[in-house]
Protein backbone atom coordinates (compact mmCIF):
# COMPACT_ATOMS: atom_id res chain seq x y z
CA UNK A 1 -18.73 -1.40 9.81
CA UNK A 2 -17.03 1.85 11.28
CA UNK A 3 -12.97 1.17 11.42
CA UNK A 4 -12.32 4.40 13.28
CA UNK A 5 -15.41 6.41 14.45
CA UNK A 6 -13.02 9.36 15.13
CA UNK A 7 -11.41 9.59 11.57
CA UNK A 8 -14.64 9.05 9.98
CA UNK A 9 -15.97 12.33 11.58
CA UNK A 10 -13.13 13.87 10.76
CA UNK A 11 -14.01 13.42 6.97
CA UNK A 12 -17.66 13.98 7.46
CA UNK A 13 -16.56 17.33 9.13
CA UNK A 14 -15.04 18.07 5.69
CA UNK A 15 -17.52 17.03 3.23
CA UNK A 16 -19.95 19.02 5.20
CA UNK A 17 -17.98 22.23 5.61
CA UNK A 18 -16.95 21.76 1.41
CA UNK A 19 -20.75 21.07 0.80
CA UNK A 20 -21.87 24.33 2.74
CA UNK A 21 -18.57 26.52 1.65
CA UNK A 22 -18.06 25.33 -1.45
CA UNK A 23 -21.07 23.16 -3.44
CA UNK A 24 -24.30 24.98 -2.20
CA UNK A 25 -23.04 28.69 -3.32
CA UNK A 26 -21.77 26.91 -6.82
CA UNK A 27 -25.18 25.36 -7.95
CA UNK A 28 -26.51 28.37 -10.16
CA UNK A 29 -23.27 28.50 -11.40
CA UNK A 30 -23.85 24.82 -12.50
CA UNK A 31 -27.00 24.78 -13.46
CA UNK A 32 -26.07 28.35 -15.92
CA UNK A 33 -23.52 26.95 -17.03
CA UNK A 34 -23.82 23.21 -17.54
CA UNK A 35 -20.32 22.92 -16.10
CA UNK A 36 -18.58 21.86 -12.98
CA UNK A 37 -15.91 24.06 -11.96
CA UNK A 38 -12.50 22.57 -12.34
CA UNK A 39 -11.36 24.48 -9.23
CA UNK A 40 -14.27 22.51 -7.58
CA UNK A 41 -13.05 18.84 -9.06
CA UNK A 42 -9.48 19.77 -8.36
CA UNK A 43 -10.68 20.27 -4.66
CA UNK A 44 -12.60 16.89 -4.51
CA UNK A 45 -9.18 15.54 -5.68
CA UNK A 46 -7.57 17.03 -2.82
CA UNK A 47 -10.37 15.61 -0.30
CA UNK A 48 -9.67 12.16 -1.78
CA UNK A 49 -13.42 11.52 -3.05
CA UNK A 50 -11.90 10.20 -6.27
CA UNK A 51 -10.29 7.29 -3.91
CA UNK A 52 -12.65 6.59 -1.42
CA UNK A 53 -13.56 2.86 -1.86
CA UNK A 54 -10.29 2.25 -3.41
CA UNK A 55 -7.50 0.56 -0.83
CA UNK A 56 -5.34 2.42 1.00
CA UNK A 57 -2.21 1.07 -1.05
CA UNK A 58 -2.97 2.06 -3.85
CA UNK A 59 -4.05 5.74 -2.43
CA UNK A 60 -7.14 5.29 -1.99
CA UNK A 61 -9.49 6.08 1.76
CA UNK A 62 -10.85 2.51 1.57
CA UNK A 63 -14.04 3.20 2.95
CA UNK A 64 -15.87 0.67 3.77
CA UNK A 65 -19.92 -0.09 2.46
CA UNK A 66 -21.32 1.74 5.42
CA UNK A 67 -18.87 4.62 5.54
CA UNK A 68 -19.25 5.15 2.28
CA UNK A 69 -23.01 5.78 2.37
CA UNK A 70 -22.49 7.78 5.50
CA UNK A 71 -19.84 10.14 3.33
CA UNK A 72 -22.53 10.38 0.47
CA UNK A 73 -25.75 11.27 3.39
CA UNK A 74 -23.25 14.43 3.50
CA UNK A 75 -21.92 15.09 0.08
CA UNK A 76 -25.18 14.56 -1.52
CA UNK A 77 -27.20 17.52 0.34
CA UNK A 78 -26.53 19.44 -2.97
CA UNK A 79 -26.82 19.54 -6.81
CA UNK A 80 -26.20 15.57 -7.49
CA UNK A 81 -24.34 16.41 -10.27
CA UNK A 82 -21.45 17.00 -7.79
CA UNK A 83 -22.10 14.10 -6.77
CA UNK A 84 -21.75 12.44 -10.40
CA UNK A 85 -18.74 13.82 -11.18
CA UNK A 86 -17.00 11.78 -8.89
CA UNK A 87 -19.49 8.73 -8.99
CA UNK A 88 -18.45 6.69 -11.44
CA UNK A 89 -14.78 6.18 -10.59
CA UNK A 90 -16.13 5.80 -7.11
CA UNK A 91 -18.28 3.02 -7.89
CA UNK A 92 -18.72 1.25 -10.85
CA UNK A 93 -16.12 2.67 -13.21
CA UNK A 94 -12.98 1.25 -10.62
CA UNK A 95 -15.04 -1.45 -8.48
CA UNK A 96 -14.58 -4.46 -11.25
CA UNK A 97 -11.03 -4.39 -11.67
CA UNK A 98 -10.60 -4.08 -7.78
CA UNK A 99 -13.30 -7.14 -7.26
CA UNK A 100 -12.16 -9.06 -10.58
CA UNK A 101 -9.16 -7.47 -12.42
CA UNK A 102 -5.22 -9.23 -11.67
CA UNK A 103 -2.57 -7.62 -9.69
CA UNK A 104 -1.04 -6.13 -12.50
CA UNK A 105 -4.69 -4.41 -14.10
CA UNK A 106 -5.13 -3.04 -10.42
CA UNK A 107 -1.72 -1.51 -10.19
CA UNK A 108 -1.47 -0.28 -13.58
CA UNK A 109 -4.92 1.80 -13.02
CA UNK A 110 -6.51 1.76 -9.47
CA UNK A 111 -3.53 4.59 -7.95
CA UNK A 112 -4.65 6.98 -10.86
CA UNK A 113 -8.15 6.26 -10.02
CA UNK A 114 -7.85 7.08 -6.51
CA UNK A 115 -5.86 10.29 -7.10
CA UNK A 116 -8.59 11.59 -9.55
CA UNK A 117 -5.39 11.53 -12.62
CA UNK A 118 -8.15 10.06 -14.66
CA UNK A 119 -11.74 9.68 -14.42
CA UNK A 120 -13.34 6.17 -15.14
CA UNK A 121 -17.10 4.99 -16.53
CA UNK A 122 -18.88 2.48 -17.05
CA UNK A 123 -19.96 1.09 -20.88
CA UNK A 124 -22.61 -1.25 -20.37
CA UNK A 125 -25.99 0.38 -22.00
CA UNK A 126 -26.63 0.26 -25.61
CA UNK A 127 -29.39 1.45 -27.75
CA UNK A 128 -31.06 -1.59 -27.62
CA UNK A 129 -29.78 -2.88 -24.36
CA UNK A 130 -28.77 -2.21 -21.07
CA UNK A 131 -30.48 -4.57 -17.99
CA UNK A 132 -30.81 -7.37 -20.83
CA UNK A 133 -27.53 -9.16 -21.80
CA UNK A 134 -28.83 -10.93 -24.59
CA UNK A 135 -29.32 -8.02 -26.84
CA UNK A 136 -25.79 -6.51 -26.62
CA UNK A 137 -24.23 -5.95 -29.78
CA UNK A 138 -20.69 -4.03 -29.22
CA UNK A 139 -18.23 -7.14 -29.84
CA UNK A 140 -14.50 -7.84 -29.00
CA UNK A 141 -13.08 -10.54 -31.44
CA UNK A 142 -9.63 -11.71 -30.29
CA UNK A 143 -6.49 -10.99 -32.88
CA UNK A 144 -3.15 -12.09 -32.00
CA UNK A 145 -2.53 -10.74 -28.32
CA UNK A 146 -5.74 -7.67 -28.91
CA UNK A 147 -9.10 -8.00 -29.14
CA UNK A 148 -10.42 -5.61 -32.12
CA UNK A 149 -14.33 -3.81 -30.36
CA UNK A 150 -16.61 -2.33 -32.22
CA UNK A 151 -20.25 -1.14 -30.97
CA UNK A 152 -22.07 1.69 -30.20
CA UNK A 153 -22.80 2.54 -26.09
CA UNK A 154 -25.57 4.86 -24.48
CA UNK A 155 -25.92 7.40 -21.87
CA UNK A 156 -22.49 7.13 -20.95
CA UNK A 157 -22.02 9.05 -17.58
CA UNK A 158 -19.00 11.09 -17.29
CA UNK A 159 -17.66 9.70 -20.86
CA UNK A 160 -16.68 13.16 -22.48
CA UNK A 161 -14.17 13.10 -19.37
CA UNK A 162 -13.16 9.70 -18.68
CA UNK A 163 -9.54 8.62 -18.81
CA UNK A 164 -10.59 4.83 -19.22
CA UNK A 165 -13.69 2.77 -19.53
CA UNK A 166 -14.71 -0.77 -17.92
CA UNK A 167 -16.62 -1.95 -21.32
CA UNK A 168 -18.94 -4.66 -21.52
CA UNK A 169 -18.66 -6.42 -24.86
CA UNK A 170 -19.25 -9.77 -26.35
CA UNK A 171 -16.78 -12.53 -27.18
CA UNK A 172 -18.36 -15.46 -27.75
CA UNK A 173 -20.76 -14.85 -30.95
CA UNK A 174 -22.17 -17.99 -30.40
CA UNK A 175 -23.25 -17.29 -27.10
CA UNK A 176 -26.35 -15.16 -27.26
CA UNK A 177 -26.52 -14.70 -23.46
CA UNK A 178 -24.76 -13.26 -20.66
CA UNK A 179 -22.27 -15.40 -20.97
CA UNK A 180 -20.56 -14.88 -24.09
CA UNK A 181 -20.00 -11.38 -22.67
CA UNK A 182 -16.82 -10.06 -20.93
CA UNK A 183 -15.45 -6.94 -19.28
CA UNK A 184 -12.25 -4.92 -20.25
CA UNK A 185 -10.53 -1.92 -19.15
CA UNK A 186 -9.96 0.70 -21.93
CA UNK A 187 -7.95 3.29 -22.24
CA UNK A 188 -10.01 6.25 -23.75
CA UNK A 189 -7.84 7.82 -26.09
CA UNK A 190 -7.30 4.65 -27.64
CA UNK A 191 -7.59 5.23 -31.27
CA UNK A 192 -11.15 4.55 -32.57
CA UNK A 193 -12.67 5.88 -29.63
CA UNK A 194 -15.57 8.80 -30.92
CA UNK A 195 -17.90 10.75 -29.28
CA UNK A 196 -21.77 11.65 -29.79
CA UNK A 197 -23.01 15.06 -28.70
CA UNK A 198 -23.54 15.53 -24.84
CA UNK A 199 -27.30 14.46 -24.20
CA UNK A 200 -29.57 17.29 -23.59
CA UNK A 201 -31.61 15.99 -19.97
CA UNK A 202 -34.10 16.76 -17.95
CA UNK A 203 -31.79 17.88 -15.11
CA UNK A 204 -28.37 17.34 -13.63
CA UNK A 205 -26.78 20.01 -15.00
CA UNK A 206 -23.34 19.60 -14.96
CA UNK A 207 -23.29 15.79 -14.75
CA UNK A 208 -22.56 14.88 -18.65
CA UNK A 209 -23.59 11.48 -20.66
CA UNK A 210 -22.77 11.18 -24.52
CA UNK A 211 -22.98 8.06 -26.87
CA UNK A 212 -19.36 6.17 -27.43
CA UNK A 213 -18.22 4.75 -30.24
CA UNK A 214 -15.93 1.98 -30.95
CA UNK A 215 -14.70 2.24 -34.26
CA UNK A 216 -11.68 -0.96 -34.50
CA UNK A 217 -10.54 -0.10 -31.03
CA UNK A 218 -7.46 -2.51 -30.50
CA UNK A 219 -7.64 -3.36 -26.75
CA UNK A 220 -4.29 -5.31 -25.03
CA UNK A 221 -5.57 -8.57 -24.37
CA UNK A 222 -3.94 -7.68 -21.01
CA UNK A 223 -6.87 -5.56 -20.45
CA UNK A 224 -9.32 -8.16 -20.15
CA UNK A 225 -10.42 -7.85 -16.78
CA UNK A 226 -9.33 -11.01 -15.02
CA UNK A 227 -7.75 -12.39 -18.30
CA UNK A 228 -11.51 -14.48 -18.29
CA UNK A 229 -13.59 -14.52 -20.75
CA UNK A 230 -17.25 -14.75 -20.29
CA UNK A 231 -16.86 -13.42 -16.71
CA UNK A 232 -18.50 -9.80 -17.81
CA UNK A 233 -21.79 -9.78 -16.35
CA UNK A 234 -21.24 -11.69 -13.06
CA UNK A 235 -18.48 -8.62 -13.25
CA UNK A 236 -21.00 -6.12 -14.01
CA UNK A 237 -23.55 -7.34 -11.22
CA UNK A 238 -21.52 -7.55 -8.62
CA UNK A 239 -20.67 -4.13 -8.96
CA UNK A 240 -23.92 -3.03 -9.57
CA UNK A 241 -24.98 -4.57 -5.61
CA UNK A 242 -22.67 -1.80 -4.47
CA UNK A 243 -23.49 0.44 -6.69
CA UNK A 244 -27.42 0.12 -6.19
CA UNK A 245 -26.76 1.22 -2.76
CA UNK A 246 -24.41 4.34 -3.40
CA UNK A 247 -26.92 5.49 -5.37
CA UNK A 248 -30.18 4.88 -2.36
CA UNK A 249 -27.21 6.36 -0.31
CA UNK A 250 -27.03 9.44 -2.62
CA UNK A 251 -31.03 9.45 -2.66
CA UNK A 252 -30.86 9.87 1.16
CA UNK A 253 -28.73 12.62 1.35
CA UNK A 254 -30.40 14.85 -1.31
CA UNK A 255 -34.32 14.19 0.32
CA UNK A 256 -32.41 15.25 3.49
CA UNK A 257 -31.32 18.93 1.74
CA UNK A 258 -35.49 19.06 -0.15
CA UNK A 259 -37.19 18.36 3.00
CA UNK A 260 -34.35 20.76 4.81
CA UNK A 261 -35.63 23.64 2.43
CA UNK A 262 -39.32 22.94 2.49
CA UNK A 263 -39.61 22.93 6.05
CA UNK A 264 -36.97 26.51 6.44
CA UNK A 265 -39.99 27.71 3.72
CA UNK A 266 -42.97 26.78 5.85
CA UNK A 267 -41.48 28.02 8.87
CA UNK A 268 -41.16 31.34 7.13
CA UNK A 269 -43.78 31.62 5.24
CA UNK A 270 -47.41 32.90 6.21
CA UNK A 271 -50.76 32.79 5.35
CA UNK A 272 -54.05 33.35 7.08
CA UNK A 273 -51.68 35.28 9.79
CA UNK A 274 -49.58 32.58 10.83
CA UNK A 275 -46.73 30.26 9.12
CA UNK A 276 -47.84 27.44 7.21
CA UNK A 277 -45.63 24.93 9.28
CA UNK A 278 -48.73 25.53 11.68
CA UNK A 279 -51.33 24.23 9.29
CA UNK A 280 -51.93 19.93 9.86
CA UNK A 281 -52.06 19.29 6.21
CA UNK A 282 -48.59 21.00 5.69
CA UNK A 283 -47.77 19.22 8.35
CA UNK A 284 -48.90 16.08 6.90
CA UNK A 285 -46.84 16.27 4.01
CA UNK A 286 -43.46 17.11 6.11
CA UNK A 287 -44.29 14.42 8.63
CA UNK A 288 -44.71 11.74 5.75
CA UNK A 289 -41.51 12.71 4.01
CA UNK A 290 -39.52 12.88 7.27
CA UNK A 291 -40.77 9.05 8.31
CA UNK A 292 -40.40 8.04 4.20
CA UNK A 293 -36.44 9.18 4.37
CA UNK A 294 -35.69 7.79 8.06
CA UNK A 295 -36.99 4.49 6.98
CA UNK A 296 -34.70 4.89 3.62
CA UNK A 297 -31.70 5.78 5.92
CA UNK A 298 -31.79 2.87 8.15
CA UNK A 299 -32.64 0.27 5.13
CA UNK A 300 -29.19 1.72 3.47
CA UNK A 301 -26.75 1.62 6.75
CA UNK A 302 -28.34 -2.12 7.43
CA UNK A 303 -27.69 -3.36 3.51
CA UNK A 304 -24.44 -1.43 3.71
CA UNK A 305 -23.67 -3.55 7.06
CA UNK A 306 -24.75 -6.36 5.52
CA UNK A 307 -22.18 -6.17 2.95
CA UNK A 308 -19.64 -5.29 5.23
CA UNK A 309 -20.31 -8.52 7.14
CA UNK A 310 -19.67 -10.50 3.33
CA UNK A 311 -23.15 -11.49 3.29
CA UNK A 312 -25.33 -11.49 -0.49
CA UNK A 313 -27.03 -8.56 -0.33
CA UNK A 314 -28.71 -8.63 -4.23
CA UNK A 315 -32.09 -8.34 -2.39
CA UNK A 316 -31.49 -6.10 0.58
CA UNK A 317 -30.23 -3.65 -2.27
CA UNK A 318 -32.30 -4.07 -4.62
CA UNK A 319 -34.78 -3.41 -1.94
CA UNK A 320 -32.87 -0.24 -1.06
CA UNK A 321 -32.45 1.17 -4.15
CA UNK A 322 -36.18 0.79 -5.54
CA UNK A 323 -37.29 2.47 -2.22
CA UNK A 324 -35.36 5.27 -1.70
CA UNK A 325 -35.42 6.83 -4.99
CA UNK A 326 -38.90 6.36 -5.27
CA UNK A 327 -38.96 8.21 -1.56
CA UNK A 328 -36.92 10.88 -2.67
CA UNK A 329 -39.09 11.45 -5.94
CA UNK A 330 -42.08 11.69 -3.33
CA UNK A 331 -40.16 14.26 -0.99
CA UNK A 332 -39.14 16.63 -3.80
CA UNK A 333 -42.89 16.47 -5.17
CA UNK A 334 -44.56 17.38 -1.70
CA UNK A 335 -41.61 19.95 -1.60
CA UNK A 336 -43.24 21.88 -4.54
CA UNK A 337 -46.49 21.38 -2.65
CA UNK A 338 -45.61 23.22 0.12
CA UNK A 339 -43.53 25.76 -1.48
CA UNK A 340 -46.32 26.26 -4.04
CA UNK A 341 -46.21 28.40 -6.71
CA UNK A 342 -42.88 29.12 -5.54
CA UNK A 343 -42.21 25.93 -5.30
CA UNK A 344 -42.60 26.35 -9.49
CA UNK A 345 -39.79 28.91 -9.58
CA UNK A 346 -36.32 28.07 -10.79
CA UNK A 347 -34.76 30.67 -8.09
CA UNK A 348 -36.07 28.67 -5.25
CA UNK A 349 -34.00 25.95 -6.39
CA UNK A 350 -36.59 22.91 -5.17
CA UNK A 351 -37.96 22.54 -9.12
CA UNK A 352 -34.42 21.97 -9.84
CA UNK A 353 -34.01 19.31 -7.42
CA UNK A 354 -37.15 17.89 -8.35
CA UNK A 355 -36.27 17.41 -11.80
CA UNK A 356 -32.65 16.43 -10.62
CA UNK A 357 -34.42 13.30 -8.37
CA UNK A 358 -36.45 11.70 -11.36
CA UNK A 359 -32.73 10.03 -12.75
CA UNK A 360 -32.51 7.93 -9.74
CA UNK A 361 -35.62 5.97 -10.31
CA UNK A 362 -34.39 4.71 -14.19
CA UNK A 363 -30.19 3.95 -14.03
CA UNK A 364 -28.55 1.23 -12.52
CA UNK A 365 -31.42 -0.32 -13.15
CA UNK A 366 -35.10 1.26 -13.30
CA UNK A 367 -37.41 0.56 -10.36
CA UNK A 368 -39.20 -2.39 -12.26
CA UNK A 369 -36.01 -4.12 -12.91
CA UNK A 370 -35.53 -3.96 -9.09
CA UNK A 371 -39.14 -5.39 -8.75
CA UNK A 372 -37.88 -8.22 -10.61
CA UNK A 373 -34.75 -8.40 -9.22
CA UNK A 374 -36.67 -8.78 -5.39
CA UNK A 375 -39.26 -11.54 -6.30
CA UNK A 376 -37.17 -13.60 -8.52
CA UNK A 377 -34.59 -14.13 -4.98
CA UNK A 378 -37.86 -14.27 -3.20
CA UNK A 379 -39.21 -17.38 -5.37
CA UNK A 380 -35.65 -18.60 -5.62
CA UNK A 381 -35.19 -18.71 -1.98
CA UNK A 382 -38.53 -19.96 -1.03
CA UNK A 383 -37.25 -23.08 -3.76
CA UNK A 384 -34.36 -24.02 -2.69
CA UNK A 385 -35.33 -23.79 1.17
């Protein structure tokens, strides 16, 4: 659902000309360095990417679902850890207090949210859990007009930078299950709040998760996110729908830049006297990836459409987000192919992107959780029809 076709290409005019000015000449820098540029956040500030699914009145674009995706096809044909830096705030670091929280928790936090003044994320995963509710440990136990947490949460994105985190944490002891667990907004320098190490990954250089510990935290009992109790992983899922297809959205846009590269190199590159575009089974391999990411595109603007129309779209992106970053893992490995042994080279940049892709396939929920997340609506559908 396009609002204004002529102020969304406006933006898209800017993310691509900051992508091509700006990102693109700034990913060895990242990738050295381990670091995002301020200069290069403070800019992403200034294009309102911090903002853009939060409402206009409290400063935010207010994209909606399928402008959103169509901003992230263009942001996302670089590093992804660009990408991640504004991510969670994007998605599902500000998206439950705007779908759950009280007027007062959305006007106390979503302006400085949309401005980029702080940076949220998103403490769900702990050592021993993450897609299953009944194992999580960290705990909020009410006293007086607080609630007192104390856990221990995993692969935090953007956590040694946050300004406040939505936490997932369990009330009700005696509920073992999702619902004894709620969601609250807390404000990171709270007292209490420690840091692990930042993990050492594969890829996405740049984009920086750490283990967070609550140690005692006293959060305002104001802070629970829709003053409900046990509401934290309807919370937590409904966000995740929208966040499952950001991140298909975000898988789109970086098979676009791979396949982009591998078919400049086989253009350019020869062999037996002519370029290897020319030979079929080099053609093969573009061909495939180019139908793979066209039929990833259109599932992602129909799911985001869907959503835009207020339909339940658990399936649809469920769907979405198990195919296209399983398509984009394919694109970036027949990218090597056809580069070859350059394709093996860090200065060619396509191993980079390779290793880059292989997050998309585990968070938010791994590709098998999305299996199960498809045939249990399937059965439950074909049930209650």
């Amino acid at each position: 659902m396009i609002r204004d076709q002529e102020t969304l290409e406006a933006l898209l005019d800017s993310v691509r000309r900051f992508v091509r000015e700006r990102l693109v000449p700034a990913e060895n820098e990242v990738a050295e360095t381990d670091e995002i540029p301020e200069a290069i956040v403070q800019e992403m500030r200034d294009l309102g990417l911090f903002g853009m699914t939060i409402p206009e009145h409290f400063g935010g674009l207010e994209l909606t679902m399928e402008e959103e995706v169509r901003v992230l096809f263009e942001l996302c044909q670089t590093s992804p850890a660009f990408r991640s830096v504004i991510g969670t705030t994007v998605g599902i670091g500000s998206q439950g207090i705007l779908m759950d929280g009280t007027p007062e928790q959305q006007a106390a936090w979503l302006p400085k949210l949309a401005t980029g003044e702080i940076m949220a994320s998103f403490a769900l995963t702990e050592p021993e859990a993450g897609s299953d509710a009944a194992s999580l440990r960290t705990t909020a136990t009410k006293d007086g007009d607080h609630y007192v947490v104390n856990g221990n949460k995993r692969f935090i994105t953007n956590a040694p930078h946050a300004g406040m985190f939505t936490l997932m944490a369990r009330t009700d002891a005696a509920n073992k299950g999702a619902g004894g667990v709620s969601a609250f907004i807390v404000d990171a320098k709270s007292p209490g709040i420690s840091f692990g190490k930042n993990d050492v990954k594969m890829g996405q250089k740049g984009a920086h998760t750490c283990d967070v510990f609550f140690d005692n935290v006293r959060v305002p009992a104001a802070n629970l996110i829709g003053l409900k109790e046990g509401q934290g992983f309807k919370t937590a899922m409904k966000v995740l729908d929208k966040g499952r297809i950001h991140i298909a959205a975000v898988s789109v846009g970086v098979a676009q830049r791979i396949l982009r590269d591998a078919l400049a190199y086989a253009l350019d590159r020869k062999q037996f006297g002519q370029p290897i575009c020319e030979f079929q089974l080099v053609q093969a391999m573009l061909a495939d990836s180019q139908a793979e990411l066209y039929a990833a595109e259109c599932m992602v603007i129909d799911a985001a459409r869907r959503r835009d129309a207020g339909q339940n779209v658990s399936t649809e992106a469920s769907c979405c987000k198990m195919f296209a970053t399983e398509m984009v893992g394919r694109v970036a490995d027949r990218a090597v192919q056809i580069l070859g042994g350059s394709g093996y080279l860090a200065e060619f940049g396509i191993e980079r992107f390779y290793r880059d892709v292989r997050l998309f396939r585990l968070y938010e929920g791994t590709t098998q959780i999305q299996q199960i997340i498809i045939a249990r609506n399937m059965i439950r559908e074909a049930r209650n029809a």
